[in-house]
PDB file of N, CA and C in Angstrom:
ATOM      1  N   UNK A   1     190.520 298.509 117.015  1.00  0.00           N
ATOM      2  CA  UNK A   1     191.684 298.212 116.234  1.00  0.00           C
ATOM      3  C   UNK A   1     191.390 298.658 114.815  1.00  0.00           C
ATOM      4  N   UNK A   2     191.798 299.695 114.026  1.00  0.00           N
ATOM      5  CA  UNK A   2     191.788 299.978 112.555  1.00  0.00           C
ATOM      6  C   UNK A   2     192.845 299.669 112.087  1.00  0.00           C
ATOM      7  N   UNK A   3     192.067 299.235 110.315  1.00  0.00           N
ATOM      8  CA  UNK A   3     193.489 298.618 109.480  1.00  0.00           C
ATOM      9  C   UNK A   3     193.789 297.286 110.012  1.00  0.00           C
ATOM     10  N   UNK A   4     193.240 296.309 110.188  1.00  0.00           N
ATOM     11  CA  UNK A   4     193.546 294.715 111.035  1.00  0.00           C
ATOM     12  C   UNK A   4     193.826 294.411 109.395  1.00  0.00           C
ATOM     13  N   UNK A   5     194.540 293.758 108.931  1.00  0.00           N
ATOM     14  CA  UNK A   5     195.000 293.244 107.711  1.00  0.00           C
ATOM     15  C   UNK A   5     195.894 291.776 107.966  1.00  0.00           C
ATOM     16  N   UNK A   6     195.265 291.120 106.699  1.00  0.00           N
ATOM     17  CA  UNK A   6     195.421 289.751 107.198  1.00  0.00           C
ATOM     18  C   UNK A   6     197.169 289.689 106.173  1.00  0.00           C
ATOM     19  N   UNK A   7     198.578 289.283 106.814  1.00  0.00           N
ATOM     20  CA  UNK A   7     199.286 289.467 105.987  1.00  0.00           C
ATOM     21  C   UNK A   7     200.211 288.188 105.331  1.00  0.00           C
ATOM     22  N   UNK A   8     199.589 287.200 105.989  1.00  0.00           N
ATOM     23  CA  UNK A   8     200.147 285.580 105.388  1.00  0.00           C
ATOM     24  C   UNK A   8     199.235 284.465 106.029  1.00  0.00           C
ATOM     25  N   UNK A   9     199.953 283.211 105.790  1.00  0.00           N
ATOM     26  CA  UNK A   9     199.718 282.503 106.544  1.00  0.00           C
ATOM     27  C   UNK A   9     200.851 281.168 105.911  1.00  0.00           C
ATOM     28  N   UNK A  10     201.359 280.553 106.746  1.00  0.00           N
ATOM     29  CA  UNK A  10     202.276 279.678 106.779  1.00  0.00           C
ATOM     30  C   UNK A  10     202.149 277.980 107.032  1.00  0.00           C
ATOM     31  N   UNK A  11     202.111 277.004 106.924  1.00  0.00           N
ATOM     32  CA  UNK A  11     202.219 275.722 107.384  1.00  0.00           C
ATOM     33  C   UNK A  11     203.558 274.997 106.624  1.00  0.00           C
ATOM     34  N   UNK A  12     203.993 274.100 107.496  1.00  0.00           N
ATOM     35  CA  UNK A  12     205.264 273.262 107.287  1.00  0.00           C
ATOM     36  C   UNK A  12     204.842 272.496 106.284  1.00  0.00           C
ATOM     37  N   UNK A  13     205.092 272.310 104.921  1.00  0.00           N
ATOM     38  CA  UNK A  13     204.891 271.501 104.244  1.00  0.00           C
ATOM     39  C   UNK A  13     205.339 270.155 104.286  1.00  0.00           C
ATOM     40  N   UNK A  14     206.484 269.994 104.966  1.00  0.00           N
ATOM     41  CA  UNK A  14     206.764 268.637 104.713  1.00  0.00           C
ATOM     42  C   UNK A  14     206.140 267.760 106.424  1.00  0.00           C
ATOM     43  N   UNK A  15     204.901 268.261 107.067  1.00  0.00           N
ATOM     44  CA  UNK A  15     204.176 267.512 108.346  1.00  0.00           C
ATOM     45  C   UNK A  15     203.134 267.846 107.296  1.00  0.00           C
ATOM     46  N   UNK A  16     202.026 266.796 108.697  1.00  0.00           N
ATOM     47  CA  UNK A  16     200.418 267.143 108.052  1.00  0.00           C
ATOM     48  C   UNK A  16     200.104 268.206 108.400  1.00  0.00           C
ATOM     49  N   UNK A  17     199.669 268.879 107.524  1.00  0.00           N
ATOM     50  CA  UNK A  17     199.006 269.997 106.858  1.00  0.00           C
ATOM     51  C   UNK A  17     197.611 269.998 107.786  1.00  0.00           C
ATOM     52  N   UNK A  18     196.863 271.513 108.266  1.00  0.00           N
ATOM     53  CA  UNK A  18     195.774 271.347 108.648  1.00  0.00           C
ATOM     54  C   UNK A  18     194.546 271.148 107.798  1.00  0.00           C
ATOM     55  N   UNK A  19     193.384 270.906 108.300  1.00  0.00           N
ATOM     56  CA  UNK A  19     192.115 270.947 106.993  1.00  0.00           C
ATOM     57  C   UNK A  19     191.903 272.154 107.202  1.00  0.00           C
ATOM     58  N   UNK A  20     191.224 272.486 106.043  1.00  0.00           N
ATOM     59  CA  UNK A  20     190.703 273.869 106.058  1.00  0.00           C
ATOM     60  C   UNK A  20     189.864 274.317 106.748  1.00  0.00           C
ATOM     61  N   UNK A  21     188.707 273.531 107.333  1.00  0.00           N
ATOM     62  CA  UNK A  21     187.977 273.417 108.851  1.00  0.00           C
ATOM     63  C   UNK A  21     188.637 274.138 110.030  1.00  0.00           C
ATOM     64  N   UNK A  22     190.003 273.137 109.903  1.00  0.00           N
ATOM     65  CA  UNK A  22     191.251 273.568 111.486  1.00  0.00           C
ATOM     66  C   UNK A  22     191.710 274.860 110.716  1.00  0.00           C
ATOM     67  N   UNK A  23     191.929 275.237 110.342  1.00  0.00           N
ATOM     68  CA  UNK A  23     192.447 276.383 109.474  1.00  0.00           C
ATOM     69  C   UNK A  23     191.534 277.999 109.686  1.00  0.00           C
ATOM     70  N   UNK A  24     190.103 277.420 109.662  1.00  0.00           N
ATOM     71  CA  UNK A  24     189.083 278.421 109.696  1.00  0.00           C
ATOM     72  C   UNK A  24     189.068 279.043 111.336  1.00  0.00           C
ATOM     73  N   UNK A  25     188.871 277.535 111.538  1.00  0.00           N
ATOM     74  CA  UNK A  25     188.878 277.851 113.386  1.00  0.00           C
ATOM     75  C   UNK A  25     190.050 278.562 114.101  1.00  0.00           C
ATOM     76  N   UNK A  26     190.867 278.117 113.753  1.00  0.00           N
ATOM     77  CA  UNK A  26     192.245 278.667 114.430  1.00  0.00           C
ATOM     78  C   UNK A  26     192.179 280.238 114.452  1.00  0.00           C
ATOM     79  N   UNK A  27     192.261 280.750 112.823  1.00  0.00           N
ATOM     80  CA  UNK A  27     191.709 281.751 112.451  1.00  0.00           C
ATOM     81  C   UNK A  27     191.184 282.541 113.311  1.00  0.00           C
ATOM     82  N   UNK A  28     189.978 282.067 113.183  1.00  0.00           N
ATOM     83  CA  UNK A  28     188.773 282.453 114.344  1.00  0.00           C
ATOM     84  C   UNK A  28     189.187 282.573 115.868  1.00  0.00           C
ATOM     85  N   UNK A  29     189.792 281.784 116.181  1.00  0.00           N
ATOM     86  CA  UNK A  29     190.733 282.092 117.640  1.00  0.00           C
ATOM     87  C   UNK A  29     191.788 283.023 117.607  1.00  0.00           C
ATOM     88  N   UNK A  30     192.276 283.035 116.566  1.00  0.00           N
ATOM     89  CA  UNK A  30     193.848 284.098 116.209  1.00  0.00           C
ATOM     90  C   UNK A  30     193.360 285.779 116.473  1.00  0.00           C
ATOM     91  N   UNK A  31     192.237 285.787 115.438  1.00  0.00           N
ATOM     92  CA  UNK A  31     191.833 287.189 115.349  1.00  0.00           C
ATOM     93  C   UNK A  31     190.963 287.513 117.019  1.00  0.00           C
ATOM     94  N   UNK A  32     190.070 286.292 117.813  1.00  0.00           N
ATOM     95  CA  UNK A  32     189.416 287.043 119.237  1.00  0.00           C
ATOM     96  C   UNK A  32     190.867 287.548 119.774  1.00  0.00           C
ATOM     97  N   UNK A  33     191.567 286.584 119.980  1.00  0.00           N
ATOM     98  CA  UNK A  33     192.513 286.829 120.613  1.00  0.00           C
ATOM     99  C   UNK A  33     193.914 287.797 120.391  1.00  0.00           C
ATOM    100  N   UNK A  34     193.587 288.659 119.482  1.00  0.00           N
ATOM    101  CA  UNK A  34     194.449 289.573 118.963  1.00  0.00           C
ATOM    102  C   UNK A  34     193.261 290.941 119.640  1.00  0.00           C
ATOM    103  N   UNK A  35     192.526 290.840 119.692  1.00  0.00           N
ATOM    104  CA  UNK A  35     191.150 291.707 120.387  1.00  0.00           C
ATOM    105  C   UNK A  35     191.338 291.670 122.003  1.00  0.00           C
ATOM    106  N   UNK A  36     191.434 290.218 122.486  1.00  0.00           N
ATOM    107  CA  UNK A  36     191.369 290.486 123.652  1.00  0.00           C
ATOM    108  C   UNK A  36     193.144 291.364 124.068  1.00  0.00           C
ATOM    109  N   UNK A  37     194.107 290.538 123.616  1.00  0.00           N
ATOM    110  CA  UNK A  37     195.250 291.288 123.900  1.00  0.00           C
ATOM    111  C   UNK A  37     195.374 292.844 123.838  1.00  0.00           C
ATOM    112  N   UNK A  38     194.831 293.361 122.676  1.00  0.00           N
ATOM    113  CA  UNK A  38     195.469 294.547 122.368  1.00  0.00           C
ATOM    114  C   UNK A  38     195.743 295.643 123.287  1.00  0.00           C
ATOM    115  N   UNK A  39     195.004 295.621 124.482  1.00  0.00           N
ATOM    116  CA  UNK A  39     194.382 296.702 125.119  1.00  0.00           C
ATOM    117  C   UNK A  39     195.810 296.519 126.279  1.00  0.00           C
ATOM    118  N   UNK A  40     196.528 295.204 126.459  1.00  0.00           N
ATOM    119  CA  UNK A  40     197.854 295.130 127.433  1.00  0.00           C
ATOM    120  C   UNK A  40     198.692 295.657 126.828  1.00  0.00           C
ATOM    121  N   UNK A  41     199.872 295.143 127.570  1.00  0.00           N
ATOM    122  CA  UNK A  41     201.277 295.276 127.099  1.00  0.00           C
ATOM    123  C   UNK A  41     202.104 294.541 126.709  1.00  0.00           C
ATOM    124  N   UNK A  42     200.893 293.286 126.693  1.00  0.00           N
ATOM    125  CA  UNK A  42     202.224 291.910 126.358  1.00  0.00           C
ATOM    126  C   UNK A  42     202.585 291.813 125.397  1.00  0.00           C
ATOM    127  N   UNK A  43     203.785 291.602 124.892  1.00  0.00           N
ATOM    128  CA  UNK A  43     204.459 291.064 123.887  1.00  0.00           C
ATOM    129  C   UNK A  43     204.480 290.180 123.036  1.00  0.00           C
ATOM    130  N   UNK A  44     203.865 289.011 123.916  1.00  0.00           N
ATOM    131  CA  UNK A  44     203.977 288.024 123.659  1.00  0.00           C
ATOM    132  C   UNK A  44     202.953 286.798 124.842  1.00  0.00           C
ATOM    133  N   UNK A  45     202.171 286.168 124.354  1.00  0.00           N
ATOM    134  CA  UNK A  45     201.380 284.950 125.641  1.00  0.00           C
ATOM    135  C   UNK A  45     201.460 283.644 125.080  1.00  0.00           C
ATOM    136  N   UNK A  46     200.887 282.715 125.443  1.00  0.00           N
ATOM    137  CA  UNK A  46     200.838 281.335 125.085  1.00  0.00           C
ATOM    138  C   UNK A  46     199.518 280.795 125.808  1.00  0.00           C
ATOM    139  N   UNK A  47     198.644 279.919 125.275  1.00  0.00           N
ATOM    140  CA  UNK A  47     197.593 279.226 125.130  1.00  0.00           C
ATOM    141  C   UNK A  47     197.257 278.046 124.853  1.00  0.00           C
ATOM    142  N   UNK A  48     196.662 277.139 125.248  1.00  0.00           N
ATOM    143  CA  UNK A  48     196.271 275.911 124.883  1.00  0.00           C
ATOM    144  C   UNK A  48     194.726 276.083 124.163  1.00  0.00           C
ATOM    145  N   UNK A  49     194.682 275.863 123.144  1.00  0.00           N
ATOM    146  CA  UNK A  49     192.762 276.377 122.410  1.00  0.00           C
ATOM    147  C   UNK A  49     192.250 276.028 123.258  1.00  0.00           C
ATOM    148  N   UNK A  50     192.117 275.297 124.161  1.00  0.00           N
ATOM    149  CA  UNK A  50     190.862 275.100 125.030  1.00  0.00           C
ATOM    150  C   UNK A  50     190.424 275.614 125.963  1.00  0.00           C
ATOM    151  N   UNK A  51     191.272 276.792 126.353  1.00  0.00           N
ATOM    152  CA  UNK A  51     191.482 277.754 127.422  1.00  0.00           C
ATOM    153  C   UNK A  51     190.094 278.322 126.576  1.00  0.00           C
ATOM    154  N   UNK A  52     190.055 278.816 125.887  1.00  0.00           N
ATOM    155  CA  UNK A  52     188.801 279.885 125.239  1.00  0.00           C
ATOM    156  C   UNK A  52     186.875 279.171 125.065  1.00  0.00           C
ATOM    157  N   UNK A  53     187.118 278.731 126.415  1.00  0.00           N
ATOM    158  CA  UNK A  53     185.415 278.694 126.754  1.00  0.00           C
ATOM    159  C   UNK A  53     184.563 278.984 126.081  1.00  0.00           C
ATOM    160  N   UNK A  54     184.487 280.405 125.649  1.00  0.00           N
ATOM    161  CA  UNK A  54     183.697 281.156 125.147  1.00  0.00           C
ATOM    162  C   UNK A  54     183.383 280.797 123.434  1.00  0.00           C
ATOM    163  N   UNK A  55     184.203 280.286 122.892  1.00  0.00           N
ATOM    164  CA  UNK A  55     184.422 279.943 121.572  1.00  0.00           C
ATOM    165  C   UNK A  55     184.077 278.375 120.946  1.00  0.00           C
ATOM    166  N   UNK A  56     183.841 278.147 120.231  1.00  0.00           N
ATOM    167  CA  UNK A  56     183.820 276.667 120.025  1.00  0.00           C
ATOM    168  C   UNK A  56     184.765 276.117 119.351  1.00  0.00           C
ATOM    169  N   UNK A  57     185.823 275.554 119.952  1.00  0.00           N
ATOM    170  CA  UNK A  57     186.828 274.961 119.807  1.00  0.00           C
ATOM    171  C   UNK A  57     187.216 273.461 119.373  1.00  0.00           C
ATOM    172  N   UNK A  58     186.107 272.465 119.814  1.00  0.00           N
ATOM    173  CA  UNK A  58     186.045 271.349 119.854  1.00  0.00           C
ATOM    174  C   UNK A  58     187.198 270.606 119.079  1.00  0.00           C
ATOM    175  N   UNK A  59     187.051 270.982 117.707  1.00  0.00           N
ATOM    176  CA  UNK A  59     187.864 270.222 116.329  1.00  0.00           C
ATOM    177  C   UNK A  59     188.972 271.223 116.699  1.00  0.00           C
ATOM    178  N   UNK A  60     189.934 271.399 117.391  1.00  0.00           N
ATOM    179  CA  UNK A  60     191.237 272.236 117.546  1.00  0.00           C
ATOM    180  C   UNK A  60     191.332 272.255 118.895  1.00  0.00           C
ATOM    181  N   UNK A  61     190.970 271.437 119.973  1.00  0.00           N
ATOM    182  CA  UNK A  61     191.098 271.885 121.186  1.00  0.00           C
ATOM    183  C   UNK A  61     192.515 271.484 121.634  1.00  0.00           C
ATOM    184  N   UNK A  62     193.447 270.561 120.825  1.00  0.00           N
ATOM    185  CA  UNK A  62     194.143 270.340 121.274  1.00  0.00           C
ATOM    186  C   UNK A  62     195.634 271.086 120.689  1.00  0.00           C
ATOM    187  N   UNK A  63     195.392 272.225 120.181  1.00  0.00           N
ATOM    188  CA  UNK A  63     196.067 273.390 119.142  1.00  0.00           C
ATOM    189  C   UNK A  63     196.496 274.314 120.406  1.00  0.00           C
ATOM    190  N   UNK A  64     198.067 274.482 120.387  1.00  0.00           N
ATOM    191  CA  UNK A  64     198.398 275.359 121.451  1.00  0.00           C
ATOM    192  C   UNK A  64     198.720 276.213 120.626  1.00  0.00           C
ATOM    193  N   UNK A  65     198.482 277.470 121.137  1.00  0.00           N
ATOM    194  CA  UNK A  65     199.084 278.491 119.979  1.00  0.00           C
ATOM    195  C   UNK A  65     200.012 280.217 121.487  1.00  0.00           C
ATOM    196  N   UNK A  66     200.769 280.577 120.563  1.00  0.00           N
ATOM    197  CA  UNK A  66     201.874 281.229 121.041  1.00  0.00           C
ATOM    198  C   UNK A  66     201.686 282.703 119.981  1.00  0.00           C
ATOM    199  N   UNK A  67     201.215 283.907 120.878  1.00  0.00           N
ATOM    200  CA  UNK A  67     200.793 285.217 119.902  1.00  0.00           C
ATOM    201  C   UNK A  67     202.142 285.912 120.590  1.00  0.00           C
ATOM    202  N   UNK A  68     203.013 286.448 119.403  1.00  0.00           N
ATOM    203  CA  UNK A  68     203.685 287.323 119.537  1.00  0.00           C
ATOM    204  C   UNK A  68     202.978 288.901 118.924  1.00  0.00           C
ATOM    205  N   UNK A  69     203.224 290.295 119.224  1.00  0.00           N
ATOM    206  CA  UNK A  69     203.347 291.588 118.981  1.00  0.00           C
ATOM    207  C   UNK A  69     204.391 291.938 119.136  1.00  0.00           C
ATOM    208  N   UNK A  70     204.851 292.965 117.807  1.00  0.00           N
ATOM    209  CA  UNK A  70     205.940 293.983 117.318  1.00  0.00           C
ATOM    210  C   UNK A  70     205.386 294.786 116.684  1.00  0.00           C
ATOM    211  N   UNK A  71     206.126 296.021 117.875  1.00  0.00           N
ATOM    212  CA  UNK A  71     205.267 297.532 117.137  1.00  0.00           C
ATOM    213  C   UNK A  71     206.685 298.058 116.272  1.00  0.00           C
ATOM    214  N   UNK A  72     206.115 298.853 115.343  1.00  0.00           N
ATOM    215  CA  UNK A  72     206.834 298.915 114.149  1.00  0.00           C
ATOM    216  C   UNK A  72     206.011 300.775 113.806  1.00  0.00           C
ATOM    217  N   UNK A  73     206.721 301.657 114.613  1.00  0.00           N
ATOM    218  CA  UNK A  73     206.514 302.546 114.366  1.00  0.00           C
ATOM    219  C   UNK A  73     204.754 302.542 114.730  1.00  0.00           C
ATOM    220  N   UNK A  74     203.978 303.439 113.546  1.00  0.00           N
ATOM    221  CA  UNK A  74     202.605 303.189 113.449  1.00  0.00           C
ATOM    222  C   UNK A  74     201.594 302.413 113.363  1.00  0.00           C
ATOM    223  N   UNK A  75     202.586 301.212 113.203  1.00  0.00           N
ATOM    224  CA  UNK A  75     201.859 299.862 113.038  1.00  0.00           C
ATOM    225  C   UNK A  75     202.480 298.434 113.713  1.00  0.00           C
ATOM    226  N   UNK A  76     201.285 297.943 114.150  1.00  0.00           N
ATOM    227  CA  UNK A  76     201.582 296.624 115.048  1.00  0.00           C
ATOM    228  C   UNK A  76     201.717 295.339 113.995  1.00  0.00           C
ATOM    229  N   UNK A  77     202.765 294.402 113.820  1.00  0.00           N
ATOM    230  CA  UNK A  77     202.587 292.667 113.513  1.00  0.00           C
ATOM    231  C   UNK A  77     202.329 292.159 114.369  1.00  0.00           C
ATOM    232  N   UNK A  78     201.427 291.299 114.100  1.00  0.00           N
ATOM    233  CA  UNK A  78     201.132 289.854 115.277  1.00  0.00           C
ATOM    234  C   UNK A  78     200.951 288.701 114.454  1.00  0.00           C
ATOM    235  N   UNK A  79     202.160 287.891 115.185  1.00  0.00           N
ATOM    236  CA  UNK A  79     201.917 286.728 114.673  1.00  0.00           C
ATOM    237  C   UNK A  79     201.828 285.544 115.364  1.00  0.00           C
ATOM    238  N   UNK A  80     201.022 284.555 114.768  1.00  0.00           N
ATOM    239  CA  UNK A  80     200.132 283.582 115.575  1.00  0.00           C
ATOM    240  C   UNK A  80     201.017 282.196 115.507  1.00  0.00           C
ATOM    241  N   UNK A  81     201.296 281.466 116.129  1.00  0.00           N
ATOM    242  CA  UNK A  81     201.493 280.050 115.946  1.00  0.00           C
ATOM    243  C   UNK A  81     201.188 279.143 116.756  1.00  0.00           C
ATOM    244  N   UNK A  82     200.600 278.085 115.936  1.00  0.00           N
ATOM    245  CA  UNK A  82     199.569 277.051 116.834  1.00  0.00           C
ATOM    246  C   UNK A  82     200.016 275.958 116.382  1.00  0.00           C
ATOM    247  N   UNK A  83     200.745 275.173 117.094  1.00  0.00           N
ATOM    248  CA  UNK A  83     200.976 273.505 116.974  1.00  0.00           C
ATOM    249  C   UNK A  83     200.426 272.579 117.665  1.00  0.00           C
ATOM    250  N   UNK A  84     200.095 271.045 116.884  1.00  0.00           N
ATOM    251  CA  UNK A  84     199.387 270.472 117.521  1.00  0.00           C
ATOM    252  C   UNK A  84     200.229 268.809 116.886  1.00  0.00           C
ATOM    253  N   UNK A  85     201.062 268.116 117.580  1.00  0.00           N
ATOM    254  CA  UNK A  85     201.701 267.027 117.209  1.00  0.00           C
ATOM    255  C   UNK A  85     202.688 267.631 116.123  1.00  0.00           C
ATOM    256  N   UNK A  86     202.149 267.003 114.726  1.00  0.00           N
ATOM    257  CA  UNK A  86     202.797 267.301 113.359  1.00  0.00           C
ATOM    258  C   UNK A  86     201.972 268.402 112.406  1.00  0.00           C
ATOM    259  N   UNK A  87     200.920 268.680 113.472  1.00  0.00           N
ATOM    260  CA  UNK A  87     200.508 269.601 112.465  1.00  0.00           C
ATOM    261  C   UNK A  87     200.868 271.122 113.014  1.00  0.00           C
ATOM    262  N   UNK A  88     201.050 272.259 111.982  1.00  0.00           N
ATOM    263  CA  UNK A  88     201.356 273.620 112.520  1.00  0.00           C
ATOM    264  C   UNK A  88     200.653 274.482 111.468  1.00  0.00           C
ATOM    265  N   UNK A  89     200.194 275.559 111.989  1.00  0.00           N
ATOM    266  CA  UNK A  89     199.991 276.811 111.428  1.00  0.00           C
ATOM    267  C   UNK A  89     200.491 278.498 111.815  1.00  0.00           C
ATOM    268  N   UNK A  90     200.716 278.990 110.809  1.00  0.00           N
ATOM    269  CA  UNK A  90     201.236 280.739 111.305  1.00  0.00           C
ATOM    270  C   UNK A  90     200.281 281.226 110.575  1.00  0.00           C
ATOM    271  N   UNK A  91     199.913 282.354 111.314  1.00  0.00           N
ATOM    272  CA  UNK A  91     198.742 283.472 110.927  1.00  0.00           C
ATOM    273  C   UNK A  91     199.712 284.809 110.865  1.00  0.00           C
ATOM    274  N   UNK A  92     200.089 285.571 110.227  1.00  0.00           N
ATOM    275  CA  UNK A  92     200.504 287.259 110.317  1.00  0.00           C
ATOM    276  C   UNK A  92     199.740 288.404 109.755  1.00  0.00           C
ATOM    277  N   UNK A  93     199.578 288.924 111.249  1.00  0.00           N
ATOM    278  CA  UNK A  93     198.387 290.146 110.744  1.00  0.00           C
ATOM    279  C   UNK A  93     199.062 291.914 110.807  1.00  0.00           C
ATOM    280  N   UNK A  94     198.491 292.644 110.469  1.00  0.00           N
ATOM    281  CA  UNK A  94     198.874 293.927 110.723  1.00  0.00           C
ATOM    282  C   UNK A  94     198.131 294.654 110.815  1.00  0.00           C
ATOM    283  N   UNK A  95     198.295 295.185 111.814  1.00  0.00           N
ATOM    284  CA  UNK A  95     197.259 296.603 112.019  1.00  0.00           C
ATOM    285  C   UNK A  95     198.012 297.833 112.696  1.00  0.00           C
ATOM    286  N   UNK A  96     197.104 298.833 112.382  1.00  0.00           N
ATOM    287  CA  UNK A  96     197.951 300.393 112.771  1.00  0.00           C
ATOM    288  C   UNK A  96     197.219 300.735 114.275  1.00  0.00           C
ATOM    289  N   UNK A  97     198.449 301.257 114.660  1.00  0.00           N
ATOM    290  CA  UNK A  97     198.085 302.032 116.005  1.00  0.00           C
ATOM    291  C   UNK A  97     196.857 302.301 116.306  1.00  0.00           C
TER     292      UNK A  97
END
């Protein structure tokens, strides 16, 4: 993947807010999992964090998150969203073809 560029990130201000801990991690799940996708065709998947074995999840296991892709000419958006009760986060990344 060249050009992965990190292009926001979002939370609902008026719920609880994640810590910056849950914030790091998610992260950290947003971007494997923009790696493992790329190589399909999906559009779009959905996840529960705890699906990812491989990762250490513990403090977020209960963070479902929903990755959309939109190709945009030469370049792909993906954007991440992971809710968990009242708390939420959006990740938006971009990278080129």
């Amino acid at each position: 993947m060249n050009n992965l560029r990190l292009k926001g990130m979002s939370s609902d201000g008026t719920k609880s807010q994640c810590s910056d801990a849950e914030i790091q991690a998610l992260g950290h799940v947003f971007f494997y999992t923009i790696d493992e996708l790329k190589h399909t065709d999906a559009e779009s998947a959905w996840f529960n964090v705890s699906e990812f074995e491989e990762l250490d999840t513990a403090q977020i296991a209960d963070f479902d998150l929903r990755v959309t892709r939109e190709r945009k000419g030469e370049k792909i958006n993906w954007k991440g969203e992971f809710t968990h009760g009242d708390k939420n986060l959006t990740i938006y990344v971009e990278t080129s073809c």
